[in-house]
N, C-alpha and C. Protein backbone atom coordinates (compact mmCIF):
# COMPACT_ATOMS: atom_id res chain seq x y z
N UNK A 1 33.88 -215.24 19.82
CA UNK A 1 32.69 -214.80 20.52
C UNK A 1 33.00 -213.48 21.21
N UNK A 2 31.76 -212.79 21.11
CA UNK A 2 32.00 -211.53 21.62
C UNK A 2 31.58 -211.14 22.77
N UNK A 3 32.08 -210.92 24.07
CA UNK A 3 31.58 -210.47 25.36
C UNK A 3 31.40 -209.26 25.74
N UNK A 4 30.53 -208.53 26.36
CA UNK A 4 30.27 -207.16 26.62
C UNK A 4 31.08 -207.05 28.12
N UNK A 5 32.28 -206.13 28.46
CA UNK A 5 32.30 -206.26 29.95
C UNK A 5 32.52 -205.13 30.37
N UNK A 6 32.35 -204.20 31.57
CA UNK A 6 31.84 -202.85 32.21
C UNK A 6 33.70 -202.39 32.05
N UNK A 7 34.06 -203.07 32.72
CA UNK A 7 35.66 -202.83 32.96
C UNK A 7 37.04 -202.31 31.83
N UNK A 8 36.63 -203.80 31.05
CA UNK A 8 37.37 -204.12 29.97
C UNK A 8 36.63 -203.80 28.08
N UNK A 9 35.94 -203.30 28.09
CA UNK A 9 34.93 -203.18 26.85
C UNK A 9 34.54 -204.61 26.15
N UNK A 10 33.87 -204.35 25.01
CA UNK A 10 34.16 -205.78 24.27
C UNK A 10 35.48 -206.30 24.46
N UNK A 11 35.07 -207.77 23.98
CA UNK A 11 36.34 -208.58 24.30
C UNK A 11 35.78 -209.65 23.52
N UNK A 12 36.75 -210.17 22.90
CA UNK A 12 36.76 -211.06 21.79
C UNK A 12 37.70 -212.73 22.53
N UNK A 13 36.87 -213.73 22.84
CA UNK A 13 36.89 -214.58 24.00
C UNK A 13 36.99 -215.86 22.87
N UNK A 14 37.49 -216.95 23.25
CA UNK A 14 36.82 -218.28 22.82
C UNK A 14 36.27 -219.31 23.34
N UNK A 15 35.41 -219.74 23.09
CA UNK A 15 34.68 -220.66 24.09
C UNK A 15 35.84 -221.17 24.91
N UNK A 16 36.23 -221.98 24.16
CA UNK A 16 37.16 -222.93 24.98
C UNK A 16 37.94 -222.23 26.24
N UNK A 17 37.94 -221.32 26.26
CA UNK A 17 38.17 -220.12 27.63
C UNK A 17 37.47 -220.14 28.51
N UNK A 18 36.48 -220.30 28.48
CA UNK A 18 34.90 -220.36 29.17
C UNK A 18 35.36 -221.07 30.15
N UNK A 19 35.41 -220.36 31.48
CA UNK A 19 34.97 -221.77 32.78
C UNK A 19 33.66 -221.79 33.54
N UNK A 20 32.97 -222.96 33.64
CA UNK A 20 31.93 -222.74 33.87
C UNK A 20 32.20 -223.21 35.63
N UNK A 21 31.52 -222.42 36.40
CA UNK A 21 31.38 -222.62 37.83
C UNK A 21 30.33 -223.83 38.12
N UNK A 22 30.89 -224.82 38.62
CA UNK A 22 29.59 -225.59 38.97
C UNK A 22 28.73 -224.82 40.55
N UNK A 23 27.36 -224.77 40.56
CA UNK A 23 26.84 -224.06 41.57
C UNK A 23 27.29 -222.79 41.21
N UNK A 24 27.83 -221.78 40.88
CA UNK A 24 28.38 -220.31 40.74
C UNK A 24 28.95 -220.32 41.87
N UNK A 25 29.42 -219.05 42.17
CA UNK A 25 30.17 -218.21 43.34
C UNK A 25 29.04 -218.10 44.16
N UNK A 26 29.30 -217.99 45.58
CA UNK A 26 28.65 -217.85 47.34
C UNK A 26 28.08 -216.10 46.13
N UNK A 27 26.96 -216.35 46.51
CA UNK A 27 26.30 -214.58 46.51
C UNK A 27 26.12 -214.69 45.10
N UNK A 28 26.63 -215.01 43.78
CA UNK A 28 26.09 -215.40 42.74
C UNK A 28 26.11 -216.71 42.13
N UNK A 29 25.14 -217.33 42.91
CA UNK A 29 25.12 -218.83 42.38
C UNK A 29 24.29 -218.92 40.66
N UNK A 30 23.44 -218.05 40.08
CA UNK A 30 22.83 -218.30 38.95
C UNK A 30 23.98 -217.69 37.76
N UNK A 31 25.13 -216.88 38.52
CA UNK A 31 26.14 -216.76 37.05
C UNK A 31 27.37 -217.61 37.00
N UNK A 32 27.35 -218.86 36.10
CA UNK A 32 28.00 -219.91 36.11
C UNK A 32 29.08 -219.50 34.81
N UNK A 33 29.30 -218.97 34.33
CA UNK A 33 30.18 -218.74 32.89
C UNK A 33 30.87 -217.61 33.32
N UNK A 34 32.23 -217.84 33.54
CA UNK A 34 33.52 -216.66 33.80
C UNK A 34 34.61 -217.12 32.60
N UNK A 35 35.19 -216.10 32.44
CA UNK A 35 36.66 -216.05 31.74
C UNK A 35 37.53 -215.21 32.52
N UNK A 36 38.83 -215.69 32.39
CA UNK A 36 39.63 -215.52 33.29
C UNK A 36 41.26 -214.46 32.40
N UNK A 37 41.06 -213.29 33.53
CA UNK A 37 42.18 -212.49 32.43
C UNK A 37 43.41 -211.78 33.33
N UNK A 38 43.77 -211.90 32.54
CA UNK A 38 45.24 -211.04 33.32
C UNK A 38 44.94 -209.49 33.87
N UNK A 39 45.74 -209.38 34.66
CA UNK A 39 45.36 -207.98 35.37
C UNK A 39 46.36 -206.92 34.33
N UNK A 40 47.86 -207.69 34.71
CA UNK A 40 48.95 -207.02 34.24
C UNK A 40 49.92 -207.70 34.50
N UNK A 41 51.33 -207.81 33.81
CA UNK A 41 52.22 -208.67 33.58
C UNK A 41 53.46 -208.98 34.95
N UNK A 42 52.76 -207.59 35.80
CA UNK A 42 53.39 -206.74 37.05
C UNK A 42 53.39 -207.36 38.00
N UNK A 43 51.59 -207.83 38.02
CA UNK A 43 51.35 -208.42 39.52
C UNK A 43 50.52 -209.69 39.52
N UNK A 44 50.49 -210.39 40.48
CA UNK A 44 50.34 -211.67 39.97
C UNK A 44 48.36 -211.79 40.10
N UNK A 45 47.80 -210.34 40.13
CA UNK A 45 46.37 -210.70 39.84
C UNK A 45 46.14 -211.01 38.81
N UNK A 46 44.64 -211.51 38.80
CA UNK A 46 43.65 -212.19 37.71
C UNK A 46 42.49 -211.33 37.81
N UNK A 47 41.50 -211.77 36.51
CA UNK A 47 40.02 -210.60 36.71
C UNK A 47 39.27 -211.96 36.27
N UNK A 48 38.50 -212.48 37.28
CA UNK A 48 37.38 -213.51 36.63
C UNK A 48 36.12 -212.78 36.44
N UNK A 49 35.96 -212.65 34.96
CA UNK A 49 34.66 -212.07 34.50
C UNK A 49 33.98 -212.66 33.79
N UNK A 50 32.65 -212.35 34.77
CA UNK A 50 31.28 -213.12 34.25
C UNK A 50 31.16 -212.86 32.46
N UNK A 51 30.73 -214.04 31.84
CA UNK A 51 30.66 -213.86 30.60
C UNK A 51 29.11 -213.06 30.22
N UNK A 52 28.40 -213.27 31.20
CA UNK A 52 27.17 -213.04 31.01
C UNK A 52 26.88 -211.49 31.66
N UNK A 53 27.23 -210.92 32.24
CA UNK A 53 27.03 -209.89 32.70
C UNK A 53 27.94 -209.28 33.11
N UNK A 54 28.09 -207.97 32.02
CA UNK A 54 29.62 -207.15 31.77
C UNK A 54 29.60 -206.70 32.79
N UNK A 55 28.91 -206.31 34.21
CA UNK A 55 29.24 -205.20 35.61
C UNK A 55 29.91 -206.67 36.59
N UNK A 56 29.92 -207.56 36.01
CA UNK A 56 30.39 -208.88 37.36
C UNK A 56 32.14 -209.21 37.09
N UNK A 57 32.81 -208.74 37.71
CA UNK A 57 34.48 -208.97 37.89
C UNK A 57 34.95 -209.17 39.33
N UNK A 58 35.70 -210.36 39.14
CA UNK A 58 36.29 -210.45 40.89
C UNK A 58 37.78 -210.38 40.49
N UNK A 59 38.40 -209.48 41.38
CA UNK A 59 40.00 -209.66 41.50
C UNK A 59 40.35 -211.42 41.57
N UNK A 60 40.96 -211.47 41.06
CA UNK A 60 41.46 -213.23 42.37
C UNK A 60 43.09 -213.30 41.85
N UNK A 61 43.73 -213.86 42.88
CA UNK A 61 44.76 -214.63 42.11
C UNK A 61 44.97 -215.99 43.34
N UNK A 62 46.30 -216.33 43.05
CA UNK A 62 46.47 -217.57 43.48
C UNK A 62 47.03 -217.36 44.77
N UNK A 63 46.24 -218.21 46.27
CA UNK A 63 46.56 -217.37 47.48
C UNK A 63 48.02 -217.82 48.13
N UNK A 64 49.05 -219.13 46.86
CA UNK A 64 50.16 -219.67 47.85
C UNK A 64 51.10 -218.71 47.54
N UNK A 65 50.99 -217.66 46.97
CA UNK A 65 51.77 -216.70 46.70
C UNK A 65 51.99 -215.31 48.00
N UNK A 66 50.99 -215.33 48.81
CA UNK A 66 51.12 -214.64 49.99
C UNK A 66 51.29 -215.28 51.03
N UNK A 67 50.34 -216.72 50.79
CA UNK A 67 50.51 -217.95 51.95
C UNK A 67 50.76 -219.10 51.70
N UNK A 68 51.90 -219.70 51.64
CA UNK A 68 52.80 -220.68 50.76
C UNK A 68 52.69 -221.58 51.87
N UNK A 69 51.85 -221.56 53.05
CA UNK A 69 51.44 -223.34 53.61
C UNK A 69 50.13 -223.40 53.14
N UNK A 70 49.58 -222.76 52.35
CA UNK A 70 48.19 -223.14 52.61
C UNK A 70 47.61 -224.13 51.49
N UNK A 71 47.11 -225.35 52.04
CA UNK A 71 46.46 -226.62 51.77
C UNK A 71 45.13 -226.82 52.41
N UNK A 72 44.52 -228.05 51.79
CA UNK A 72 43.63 -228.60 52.08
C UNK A 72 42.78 -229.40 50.90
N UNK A 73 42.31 -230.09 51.20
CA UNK A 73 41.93 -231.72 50.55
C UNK A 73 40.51 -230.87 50.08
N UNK A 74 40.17 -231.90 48.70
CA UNK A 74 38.97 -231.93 48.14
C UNK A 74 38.36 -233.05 48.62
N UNK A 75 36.93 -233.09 48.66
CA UNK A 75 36.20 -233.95 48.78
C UNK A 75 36.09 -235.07 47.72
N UNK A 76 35.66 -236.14 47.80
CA UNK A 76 35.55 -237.42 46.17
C UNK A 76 34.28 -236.31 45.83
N UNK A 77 33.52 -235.69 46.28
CA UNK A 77 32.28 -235.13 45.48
C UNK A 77 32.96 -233.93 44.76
N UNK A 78 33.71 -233.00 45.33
CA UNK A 78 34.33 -231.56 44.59
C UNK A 78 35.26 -232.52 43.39
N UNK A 79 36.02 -233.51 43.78
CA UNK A 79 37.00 -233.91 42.52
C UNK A 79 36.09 -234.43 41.65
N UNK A 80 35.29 -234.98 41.91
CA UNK A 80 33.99 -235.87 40.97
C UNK A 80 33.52 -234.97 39.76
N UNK A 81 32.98 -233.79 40.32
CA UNK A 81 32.10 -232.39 39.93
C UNK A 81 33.20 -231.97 38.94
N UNK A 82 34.31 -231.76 39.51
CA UNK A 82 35.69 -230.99 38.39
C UNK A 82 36.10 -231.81 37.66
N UNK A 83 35.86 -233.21 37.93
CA UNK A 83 36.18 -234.10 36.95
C UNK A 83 37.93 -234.46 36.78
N UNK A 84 38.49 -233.89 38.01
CA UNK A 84 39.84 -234.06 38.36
C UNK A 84 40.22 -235.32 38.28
N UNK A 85 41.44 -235.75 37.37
CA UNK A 85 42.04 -236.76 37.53
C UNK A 85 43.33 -236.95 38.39
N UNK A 86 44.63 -235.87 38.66
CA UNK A 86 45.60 -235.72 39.01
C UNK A 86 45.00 -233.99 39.49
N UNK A 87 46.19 -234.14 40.92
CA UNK A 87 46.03 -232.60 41.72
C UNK A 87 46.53 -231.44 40.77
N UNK A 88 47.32 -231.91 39.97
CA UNK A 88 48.12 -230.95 39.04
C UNK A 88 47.23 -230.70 38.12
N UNK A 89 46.15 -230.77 37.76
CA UNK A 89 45.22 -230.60 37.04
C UNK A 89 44.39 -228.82 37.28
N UNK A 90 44.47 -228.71 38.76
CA UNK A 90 43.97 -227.92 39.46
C UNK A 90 44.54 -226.55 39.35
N UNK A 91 43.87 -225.28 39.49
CA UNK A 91 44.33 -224.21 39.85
C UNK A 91 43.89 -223.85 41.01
N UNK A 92 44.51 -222.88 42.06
CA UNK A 92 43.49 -222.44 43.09
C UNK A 92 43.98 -220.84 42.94
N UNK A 93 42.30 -220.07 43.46
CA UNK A 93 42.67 -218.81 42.74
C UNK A 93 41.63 -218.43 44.24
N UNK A 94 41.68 -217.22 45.07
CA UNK A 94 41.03 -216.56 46.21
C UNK A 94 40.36 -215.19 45.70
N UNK A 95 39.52 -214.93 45.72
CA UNK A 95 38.92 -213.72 45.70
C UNK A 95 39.55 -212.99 46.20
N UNK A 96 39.67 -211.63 45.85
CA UNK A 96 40.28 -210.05 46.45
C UNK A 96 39.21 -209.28 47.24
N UNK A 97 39.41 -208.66 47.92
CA UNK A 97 38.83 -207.44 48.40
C UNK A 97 39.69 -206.37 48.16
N UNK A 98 39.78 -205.50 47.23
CA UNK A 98 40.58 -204.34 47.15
C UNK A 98 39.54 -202.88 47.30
N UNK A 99 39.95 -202.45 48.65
CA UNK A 99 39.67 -201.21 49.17
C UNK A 99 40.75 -199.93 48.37
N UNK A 100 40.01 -198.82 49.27
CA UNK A 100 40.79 -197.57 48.92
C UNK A 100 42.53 -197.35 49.16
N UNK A 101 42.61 -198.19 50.29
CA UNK A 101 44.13 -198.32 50.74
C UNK A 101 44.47 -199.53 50.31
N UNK A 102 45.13 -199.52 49.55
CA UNK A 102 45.74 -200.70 49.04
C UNK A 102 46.70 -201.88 50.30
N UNK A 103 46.72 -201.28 51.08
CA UNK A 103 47.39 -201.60 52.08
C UNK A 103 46.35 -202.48 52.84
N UNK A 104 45.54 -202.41 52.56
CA UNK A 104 44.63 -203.50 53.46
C UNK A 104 43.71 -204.33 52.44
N UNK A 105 44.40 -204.91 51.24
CA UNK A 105 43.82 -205.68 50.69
C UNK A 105 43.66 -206.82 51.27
N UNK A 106 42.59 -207.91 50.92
CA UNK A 106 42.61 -209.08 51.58
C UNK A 106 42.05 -210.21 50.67
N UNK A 107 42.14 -210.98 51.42
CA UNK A 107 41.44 -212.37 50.38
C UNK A 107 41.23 -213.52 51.00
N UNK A 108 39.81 -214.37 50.13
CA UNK A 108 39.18 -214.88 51.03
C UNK A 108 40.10 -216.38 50.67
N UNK A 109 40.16 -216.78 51.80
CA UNK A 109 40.92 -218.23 51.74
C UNK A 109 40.21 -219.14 52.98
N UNK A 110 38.91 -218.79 52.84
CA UNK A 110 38.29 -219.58 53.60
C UNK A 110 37.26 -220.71 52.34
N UNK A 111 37.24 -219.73 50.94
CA UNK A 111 36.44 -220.11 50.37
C UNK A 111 36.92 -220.08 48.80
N UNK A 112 38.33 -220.96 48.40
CA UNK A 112 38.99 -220.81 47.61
C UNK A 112 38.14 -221.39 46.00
N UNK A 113 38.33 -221.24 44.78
CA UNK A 113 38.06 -221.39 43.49
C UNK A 113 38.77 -222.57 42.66
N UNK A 114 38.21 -223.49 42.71
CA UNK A 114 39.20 -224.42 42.32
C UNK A 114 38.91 -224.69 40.77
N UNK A 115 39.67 -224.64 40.12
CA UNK A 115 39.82 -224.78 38.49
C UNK A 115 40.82 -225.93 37.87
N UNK A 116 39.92 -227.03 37.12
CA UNK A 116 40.39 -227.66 36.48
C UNK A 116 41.10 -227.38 34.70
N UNK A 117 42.02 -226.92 35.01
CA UNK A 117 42.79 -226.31 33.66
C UNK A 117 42.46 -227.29 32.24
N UNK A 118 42.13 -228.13 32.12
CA UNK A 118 41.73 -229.00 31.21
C UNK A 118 40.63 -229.08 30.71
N UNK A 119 39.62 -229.43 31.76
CA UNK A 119 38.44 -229.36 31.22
C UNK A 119 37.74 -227.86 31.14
N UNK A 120 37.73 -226.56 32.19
CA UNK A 120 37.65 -225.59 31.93
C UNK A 120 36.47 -225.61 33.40
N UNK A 121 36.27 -226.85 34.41
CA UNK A 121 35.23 -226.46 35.10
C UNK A 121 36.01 -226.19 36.49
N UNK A 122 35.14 -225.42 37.36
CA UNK A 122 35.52 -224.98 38.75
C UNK A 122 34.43 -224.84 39.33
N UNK A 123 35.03 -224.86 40.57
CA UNK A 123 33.72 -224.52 41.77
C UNK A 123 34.47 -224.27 42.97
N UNK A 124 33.69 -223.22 43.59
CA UNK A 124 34.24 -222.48 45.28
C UNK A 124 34.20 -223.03 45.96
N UNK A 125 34.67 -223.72 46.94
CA UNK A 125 34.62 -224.55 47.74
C UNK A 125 34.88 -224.23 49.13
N UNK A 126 34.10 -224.24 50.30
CA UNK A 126 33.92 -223.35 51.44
C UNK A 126 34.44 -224.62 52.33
N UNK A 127 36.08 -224.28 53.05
CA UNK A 127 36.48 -225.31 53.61
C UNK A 127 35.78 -224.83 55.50
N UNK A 128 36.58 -226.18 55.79
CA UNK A 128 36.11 -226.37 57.45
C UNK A 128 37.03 -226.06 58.19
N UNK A 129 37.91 -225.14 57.97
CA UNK A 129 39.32 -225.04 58.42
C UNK A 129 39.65 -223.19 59.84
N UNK A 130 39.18 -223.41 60.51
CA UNK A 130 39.08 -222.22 61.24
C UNK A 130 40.43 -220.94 61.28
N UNK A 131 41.19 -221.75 60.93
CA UNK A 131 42.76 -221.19 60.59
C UNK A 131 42.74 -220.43 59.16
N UNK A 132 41.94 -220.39 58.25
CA UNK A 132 41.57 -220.12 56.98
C UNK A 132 40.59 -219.20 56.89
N UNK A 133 40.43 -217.59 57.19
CA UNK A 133 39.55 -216.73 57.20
C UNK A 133 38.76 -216.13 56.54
N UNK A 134 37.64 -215.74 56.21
CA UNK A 134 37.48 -215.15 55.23
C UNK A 134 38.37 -213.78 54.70
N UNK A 135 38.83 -212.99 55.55
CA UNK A 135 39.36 -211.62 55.39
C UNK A 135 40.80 -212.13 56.01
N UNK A 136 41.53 -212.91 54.86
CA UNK A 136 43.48 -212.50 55.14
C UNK A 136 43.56 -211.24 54.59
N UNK A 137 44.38 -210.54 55.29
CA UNK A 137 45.15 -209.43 54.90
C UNK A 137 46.46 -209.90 53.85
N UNK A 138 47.12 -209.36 53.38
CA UNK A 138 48.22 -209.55 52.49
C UNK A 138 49.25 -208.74 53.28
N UNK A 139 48.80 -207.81 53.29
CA UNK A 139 49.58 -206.80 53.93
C UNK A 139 49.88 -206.49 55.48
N UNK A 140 50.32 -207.49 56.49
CA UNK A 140 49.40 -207.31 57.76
C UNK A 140 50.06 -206.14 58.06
N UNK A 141 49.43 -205.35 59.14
CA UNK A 141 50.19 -204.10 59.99
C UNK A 141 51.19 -204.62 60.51
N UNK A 142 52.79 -203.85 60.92
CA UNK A 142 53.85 -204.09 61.46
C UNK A 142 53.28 -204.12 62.86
């Protein structure tokens, strides 16, 4: 299958790649179909791009890689929805904010992406956790 995307040009995808967002992403809830791609072999980003509309790409990668305590429980309704059987099933991936200074990138880990590697479904999930911000820095100032 062939995808049109602003970033990356055509791209030659297979379904079975396809993750579909249950509810979509906070701010685009009607685009439910992303594929998920490597940035570069360098750094540990990802590009989740809408299958449906080549201008929609979010940075994300996985946030225990900057913040290696960070947890928190699914609901029986979020595991239900993903159809999770075992936690290892799961990916968790944070949105980027990448500005002009790279130095103040951030990411949201208030409102992490949870992906069931098996079946191919995910959904954002906006925790209750006040310690969990929308805007972590990666980089904090010395």
């Amino acid at each position: 299958m062939i995808i049109e995307t602003k970033r990356f040009g055509n791209l030659d995808i297979e379904e079975k790649d396809i993750i579909e967002v249950v509810g979509g992403l906070l701010g685009f809830e009607e685009t439910k179909k992303y594929i998920l791609l490597d940035h570069d072999a360098e750094t540990p980003f990802k590009w989740l791009q809408a299958v449906d509309y080549p201008e929609l790409a979010f940075v994300v990668m996985e946030p225990f890689i900057f913040f290696p305590d960070y947890q928190f429980d699914l609901s029986d309704n979020d595991v239900q929805e993903l159809e999770l059987l075992k936690p290892e099933e799961a990916t968790v991936f944070a949105i980027l904010v990448v500005p002009e200074n790279p130095k103040k990138i951030s990411c949201n880990i208030k409102a992490p992406i949870v992906i069931n590697r098996k079946n191919k479904r995910g959904k954002q999930i906006v925790l209750n956790n006040e310690a969990y911000p929308v805007k972590f820095y990666l980089f904090p100032e010395e």
